[in-house]
Protein backbone atom coordinates (compact mmCIF):
# COMPACT_ATOMS: atom_id res chain seq x y z
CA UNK A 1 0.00 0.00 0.00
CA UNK A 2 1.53 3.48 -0.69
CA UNK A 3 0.74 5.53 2.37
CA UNK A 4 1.20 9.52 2.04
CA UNK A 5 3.51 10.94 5.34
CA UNK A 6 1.99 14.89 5.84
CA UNK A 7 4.08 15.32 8.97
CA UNK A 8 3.20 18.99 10.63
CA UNK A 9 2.79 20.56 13.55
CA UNK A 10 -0.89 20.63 12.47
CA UNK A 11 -1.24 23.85 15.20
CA UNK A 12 -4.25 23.80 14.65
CA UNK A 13 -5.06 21.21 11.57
CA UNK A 14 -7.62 22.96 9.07
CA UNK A 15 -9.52 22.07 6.18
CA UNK A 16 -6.66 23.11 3.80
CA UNK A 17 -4.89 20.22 5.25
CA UNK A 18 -8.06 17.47 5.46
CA UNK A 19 -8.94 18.82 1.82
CA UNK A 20 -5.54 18.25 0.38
CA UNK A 21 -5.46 14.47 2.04
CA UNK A 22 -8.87 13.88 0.59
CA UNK A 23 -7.72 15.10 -2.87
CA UNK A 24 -4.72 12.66 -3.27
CA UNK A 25 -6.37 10.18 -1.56
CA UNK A 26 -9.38 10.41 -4.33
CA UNK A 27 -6.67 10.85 -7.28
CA UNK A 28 -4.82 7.74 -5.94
CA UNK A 29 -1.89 9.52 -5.69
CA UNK A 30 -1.55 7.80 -2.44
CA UNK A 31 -3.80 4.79 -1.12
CA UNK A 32 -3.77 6.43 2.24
CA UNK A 33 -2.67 9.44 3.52
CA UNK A 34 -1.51 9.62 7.48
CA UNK A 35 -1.33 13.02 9.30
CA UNK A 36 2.19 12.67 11.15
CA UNK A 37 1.54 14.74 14.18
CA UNK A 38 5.03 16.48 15.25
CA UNK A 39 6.16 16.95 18.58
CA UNK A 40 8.52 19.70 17.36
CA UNK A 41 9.86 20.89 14.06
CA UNK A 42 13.74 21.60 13.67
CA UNK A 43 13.11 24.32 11.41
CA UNK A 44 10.47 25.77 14.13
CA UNK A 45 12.29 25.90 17.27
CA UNK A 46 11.21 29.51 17.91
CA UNK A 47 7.39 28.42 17.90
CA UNK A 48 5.75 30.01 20.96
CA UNK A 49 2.12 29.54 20.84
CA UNK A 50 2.43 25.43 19.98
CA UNK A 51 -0.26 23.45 22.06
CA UNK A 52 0.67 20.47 23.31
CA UNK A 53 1.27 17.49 21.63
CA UNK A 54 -1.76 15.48 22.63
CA UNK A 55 -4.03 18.66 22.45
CA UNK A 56 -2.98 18.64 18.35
CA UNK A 57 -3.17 15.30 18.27
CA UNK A 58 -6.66 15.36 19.47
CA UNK A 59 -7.92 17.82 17.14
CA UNK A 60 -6.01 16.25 14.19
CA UNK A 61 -8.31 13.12 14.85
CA UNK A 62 -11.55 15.16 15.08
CA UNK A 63 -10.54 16.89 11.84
CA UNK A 64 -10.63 13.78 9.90
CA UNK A 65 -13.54 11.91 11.02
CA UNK A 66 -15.63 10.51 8.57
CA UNK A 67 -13.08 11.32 6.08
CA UNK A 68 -12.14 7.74 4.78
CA UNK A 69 -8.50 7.20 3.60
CA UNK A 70 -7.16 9.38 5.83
CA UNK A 71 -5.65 8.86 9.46
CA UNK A 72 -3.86 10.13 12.41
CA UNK A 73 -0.67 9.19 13.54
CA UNK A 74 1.00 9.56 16.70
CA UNK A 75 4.25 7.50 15.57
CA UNK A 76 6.97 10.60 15.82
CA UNK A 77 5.96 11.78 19.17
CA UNK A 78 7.49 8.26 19.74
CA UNK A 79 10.87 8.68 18.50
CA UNK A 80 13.89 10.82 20.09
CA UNK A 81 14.00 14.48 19.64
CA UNK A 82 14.38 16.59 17.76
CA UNK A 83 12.22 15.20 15.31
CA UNK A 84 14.01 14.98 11.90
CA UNK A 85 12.15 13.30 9.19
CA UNK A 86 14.92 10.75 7.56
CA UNK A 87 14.55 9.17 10.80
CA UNK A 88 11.00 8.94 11.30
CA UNK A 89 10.59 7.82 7.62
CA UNK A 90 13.49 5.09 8.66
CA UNK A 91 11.64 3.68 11.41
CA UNK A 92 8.06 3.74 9.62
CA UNK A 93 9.85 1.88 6.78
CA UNK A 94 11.44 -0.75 9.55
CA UNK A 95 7.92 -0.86 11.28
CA UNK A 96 5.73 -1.16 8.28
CA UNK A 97 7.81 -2.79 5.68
CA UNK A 98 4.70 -3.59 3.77
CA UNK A 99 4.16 -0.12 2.97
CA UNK A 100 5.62 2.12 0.42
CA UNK A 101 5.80 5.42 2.16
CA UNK A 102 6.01 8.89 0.37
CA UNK A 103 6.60 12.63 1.72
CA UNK A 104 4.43 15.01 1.00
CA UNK A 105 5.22 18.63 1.22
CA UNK A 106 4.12 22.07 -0.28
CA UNK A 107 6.28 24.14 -2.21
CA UNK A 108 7.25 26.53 0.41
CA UNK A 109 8.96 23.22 2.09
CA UNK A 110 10.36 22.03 -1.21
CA UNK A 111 12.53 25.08 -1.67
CA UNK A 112 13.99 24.43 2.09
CA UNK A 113 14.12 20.94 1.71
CA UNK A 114 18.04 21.27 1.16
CA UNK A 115 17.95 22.70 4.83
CA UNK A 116 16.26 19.23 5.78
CA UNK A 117 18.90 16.94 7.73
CA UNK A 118 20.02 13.78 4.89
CA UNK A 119 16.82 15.09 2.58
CA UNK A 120 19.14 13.21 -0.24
CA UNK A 121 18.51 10.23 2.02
CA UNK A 122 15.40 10.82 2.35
CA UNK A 123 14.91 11.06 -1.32
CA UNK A 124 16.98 8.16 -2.09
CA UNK A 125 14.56 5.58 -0.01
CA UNK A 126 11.30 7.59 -0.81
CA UNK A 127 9.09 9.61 -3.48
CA UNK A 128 8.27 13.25 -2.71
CA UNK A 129 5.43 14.78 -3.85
CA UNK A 130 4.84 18.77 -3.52
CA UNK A 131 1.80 20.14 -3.55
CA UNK A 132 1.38 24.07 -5.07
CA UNK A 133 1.53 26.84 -2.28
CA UNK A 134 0.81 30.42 -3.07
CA UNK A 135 3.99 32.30 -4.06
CA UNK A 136 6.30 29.52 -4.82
CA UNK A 137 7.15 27.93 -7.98
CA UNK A 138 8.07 24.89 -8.80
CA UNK A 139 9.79 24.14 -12.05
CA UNK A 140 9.03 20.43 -12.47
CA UNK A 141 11.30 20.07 -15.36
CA UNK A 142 14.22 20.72 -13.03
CA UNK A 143 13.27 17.90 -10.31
CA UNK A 144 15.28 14.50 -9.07
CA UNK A 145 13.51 11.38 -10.27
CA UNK A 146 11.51 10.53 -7.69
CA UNK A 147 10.44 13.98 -6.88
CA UNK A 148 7.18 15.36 -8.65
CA UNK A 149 4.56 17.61 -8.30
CA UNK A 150 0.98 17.45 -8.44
CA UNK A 151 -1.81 20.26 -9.42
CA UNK A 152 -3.85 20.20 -6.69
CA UNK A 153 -6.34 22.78 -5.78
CA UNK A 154 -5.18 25.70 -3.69
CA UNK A 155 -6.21 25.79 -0.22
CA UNK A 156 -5.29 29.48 1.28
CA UNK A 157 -5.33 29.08 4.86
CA UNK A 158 -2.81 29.24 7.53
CA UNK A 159 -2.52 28.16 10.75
CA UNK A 160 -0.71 30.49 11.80
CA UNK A 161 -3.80 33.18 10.77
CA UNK A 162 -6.11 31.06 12.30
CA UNK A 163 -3.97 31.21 15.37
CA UNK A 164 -3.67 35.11 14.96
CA UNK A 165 -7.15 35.52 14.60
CA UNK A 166 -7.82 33.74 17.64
CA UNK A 167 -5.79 35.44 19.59
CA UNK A 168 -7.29 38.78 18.76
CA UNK A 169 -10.62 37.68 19.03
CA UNK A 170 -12.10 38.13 15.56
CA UNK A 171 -11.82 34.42 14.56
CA UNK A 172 -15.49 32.69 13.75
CA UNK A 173 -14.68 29.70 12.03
CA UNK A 174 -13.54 29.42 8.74
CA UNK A 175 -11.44 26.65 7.69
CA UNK A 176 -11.59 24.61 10.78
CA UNK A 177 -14.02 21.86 11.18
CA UNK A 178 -17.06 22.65 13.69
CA UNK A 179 -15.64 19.64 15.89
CA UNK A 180 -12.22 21.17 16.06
CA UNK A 181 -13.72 25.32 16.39
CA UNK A 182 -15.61 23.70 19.40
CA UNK A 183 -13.02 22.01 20.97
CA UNK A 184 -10.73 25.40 20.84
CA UNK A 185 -13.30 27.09 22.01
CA UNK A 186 -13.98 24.65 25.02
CA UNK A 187 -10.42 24.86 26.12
CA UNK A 188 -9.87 28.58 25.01
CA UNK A 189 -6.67 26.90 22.85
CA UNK A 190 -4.74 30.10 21.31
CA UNK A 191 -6.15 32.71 23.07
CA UNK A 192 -3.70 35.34 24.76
């Protein structure tokens, strides 16, 4: 089975996320697509406002419910920290050696991928596919073999907006699922 790794920090997950999984899920890009919830991205150290990692984990699985083909995973807050992706594909590819496992990333995380620790390892053992993010270009002409990209629909939202919005107090919902808006409301995630 070729299973789709998403790994994030999902803070919060939205429907840009769930919509993208559904799409290559329903192109058969991948057969399944698993939402690798991070404990803590190298490249994010200065993070302030992350919940914790059950918290995200938590809302990551109320995101996707009733959303067949896609799943939750809790597998990297399992392995030593930081969290570096070579080594979490590694140890999904020793755990599940049924499974053909490929990265997917957006474009924004394609042209730091160099920055990635061993990303020629990691490209060597596994496909990438990068989906298109607003503002960055990817010339597919110009890509290692087992690196593509696919034209999937644009989702514009951020996290980090979301977040933002919260915060401020001028956030009413758009692009989270009701279950997950509820559940930040409940526990008044992301407010200052």
């Amino acid at each position: 089975m070729k299973i789709g790794i998403f790994g994030g920090s999902f803070n919060p997950i939205h429907t840009g996320h769930t919509r993208l999984g559904k799409w290559l899920v329903s192109k058969a890009i991948v057969d399944e697509l698993w939402f690798l919830v991070s404990p803590l991205n190298p490249l994010k150290q200065g993070c302030t406002d992350l919940l914790d990692d059950q918290a995200r984990l938590h809302l990551a699985q109320l995101a996707i419910e009733g959303k067949p083909g896609l799943h939750v995973s809790d597998f990297e807050m399992h392995l030593p920290r930081p969290s570096y992706m070579v080594r979490t594909l590694e140890a999904l590819r020793q755990a599940y050696p049924q499974h053909e496992f490929v990265l997917i990333i957006g474009a924004d995380n394609w042209q730091r991928f160099p920055e990635w620790k061993d990303s020629d390892i990691i490209m060597k053992h596994h496909g990438v596919c990068i989906y298109p993010r607003p503002g960055f270009d990817i010339d597919a002409t110009a890509l290692p073999p087992k690196v593509h990209v696919v034209r999937t629909p644009l989702y514009p939202i951020s996290s980090t907006e979301i977040r933002q919005a919260i915060a401020e107090g001028h956030y009413h919902g758009r692009g989270l699922t009701p279950r997950v808006w509820q559940e930040i409301k409940k526990h008044h995630y992301y407010q200052s």
